[in-house]
C-alpha atoms as a PDB file:
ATOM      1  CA  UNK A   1       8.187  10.691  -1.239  1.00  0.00           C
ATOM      2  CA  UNK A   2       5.211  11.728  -3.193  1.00  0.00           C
ATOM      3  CA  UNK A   3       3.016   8.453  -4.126  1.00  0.00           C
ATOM      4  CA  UNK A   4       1.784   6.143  -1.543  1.00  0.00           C
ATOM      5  CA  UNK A   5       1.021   2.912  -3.619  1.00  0.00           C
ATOM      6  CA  UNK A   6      -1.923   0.803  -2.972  1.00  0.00           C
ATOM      7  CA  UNK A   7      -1.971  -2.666  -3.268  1.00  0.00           C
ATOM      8  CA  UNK A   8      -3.822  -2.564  -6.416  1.00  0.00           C
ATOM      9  CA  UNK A   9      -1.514  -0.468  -8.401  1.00  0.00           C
ATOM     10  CA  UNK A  10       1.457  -2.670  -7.589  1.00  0.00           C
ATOM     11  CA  UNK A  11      -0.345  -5.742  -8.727  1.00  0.00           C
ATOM     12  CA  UNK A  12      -1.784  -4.430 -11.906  1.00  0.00           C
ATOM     13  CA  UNK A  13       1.985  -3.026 -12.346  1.00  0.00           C
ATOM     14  CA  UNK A  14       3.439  -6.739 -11.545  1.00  0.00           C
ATOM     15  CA  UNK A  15       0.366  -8.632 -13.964  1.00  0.00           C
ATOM     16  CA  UNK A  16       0.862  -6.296 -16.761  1.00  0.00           C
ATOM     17  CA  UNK A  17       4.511  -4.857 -16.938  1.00  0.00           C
ATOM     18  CA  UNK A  18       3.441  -2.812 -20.056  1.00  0.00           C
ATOM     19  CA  UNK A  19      -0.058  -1.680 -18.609  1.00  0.00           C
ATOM     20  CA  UNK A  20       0.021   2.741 -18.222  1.00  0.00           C
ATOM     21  CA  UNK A  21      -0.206   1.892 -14.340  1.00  0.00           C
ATOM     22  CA  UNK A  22       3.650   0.242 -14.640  1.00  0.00           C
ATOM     23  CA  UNK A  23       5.020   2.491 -17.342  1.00  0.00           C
ATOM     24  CA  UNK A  24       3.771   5.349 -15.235  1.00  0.00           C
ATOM     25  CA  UNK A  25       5.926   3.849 -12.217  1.00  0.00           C
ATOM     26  CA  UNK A  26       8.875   3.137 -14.491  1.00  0.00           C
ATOM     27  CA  UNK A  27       8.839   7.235 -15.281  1.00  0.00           C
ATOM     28  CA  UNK A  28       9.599   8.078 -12.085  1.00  0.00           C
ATOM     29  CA  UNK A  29      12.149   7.295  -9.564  1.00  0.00           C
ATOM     30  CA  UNK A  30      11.909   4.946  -7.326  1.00  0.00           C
ATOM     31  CA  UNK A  31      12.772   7.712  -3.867  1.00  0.00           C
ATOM     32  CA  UNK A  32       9.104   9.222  -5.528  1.00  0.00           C
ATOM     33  CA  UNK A  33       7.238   6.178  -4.003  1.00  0.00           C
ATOM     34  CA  UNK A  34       6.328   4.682  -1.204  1.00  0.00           C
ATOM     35  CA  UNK A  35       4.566   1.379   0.593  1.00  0.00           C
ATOM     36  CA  UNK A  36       2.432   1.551   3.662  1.00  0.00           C
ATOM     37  CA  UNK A  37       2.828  -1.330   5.885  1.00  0.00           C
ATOM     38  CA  UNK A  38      -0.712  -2.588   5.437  1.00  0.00           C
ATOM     39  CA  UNK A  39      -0.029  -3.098   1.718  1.00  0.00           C
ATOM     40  CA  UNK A  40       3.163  -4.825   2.467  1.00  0.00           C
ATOM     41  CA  UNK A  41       1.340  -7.634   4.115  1.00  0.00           C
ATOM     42  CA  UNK A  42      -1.901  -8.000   1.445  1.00  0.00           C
ATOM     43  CA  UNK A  43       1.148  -8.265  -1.027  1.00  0.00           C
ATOM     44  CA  UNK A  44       3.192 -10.957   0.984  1.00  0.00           C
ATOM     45  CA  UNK A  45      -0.276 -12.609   2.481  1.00  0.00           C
ATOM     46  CA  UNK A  46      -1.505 -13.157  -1.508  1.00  0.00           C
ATOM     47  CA  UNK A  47       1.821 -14.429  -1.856  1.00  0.00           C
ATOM     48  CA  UNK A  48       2.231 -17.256   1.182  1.00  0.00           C
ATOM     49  CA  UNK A  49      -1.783 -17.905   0.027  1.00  0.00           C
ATOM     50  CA  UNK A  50      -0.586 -18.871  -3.761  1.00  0.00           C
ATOM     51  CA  UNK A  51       1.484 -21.601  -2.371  1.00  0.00           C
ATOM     52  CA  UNK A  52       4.712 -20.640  -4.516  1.00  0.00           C
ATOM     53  CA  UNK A  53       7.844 -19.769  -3.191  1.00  0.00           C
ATOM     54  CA  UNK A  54       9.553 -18.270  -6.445  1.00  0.00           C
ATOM     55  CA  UNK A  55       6.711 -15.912  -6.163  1.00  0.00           C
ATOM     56  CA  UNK A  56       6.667 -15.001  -2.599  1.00  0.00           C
ATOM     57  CA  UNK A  57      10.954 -14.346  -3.357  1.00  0.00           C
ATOM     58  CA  UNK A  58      10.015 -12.452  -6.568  1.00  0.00           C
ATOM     59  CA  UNK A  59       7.054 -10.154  -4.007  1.00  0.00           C
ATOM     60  CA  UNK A  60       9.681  -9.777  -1.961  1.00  0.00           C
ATOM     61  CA  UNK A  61      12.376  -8.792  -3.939  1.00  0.00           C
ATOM     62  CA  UNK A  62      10.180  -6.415  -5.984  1.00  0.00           C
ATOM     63  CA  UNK A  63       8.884  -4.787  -2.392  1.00  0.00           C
ATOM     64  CA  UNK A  64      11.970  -3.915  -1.330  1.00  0.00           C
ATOM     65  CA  UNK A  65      13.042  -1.425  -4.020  1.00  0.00           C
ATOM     66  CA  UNK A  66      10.554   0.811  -1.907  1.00  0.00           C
ATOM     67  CA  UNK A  67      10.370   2.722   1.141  1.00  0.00           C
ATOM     68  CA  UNK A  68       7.911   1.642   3.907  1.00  0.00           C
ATOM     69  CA  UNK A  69       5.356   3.668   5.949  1.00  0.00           C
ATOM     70  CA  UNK A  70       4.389   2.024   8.775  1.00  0.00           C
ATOM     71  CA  UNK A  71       0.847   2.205  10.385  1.00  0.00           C
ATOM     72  CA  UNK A  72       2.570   3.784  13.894  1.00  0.00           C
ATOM     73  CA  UNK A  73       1.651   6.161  16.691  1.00  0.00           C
ATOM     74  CA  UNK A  74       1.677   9.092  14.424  1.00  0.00           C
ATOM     75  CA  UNK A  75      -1.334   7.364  12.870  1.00  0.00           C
ATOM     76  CA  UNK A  76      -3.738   6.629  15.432  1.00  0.00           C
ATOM     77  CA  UNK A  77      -4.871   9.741  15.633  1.00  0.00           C
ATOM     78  CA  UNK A  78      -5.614  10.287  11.808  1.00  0.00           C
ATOM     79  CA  UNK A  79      -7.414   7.017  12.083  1.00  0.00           C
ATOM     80  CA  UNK A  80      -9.504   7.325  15.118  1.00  0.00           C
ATOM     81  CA  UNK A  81     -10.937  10.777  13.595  1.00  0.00           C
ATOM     82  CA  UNK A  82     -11.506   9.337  10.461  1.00  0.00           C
ATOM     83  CA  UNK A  83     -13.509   6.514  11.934  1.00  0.00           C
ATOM     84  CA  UNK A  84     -14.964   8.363  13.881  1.00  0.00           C
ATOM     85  CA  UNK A  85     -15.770  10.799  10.638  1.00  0.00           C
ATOM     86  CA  UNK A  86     -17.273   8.544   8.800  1.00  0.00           C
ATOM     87  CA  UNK A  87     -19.112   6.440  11.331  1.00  0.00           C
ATOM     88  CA  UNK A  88     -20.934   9.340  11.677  1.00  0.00           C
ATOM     89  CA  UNK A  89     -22.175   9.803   8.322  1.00  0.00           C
ATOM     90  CA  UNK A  90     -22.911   6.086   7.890  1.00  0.00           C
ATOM     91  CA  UNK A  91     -20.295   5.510   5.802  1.00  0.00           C
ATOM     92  CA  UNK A  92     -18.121   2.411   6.187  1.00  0.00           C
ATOM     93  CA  UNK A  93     -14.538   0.999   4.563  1.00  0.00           C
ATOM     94  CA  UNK A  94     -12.460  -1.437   5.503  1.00  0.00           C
ATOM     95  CA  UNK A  95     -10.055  -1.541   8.532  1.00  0.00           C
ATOM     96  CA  UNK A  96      -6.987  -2.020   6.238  1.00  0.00           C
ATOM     97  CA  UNK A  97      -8.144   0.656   3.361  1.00  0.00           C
ATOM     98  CA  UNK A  98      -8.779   3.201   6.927  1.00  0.00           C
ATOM     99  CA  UNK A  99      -5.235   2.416   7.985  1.00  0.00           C
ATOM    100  CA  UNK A 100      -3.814   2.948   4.730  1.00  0.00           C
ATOM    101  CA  UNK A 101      -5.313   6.130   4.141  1.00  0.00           C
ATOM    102  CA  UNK A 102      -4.312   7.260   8.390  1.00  0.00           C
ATOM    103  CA  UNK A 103      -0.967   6.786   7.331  1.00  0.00           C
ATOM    104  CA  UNK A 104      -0.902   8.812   4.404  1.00  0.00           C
ATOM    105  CA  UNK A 105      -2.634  11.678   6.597  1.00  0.00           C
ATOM    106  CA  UNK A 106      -0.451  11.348   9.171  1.00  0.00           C
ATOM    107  CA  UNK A 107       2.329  12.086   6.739  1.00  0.00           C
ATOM    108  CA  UNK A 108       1.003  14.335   4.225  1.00  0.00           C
END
């Protein structure tokens, strides 16, 4: 693996199939990227909220042609320091966008 994807990227490559974000995804194979968790759930989440279940299938069907990190125990640490990190340096993001970017530390 060598590209966590954000939730951002795979929605801008889902809106706009022909958008540099999507033909940049198409270049590469698909063992290249991976999911966190946390992004797996915005993704399905936007999906339930929309109320259509063509496109919840269609979120699903299009998550599963990638691998998943999950936020686990090899995490917390990464996180906590992090927090802790930035906390200290008044600086604040969200709890998803720190648990995203723990699990990326925590694997490299």
């Amino acid at each position: 693996m060598k590209y966590l994807l954000d939730t951002n990227v795979l929605s801008l490559a889902l809106r706009e199939p022909n958008s540099p974000v999507a033909l940049r995804l198409r270049a590469h194979p698909l063992a290249e990227f991976a999911v966190p968790s946390v992004v797996r759930s915005e993704l399905i989440f936007g999906a339930i909220k929309g109320g259509n279940p063509v496109r919840l299938q269609s979120m699903r069907e299009y998550l599963a042609l990638f691998a998943t990190l999950a936020f686990d125990d090899l995490c917390v640490e990464p996180y906590a320091q992090a927090r802790a990190d930035l906390e200290q340096r008044g600086l604040r993001i969200g709890a998803l966008d720190l648990m995203i970017a723990s699990i990326a530390l925590a694997r490299d």
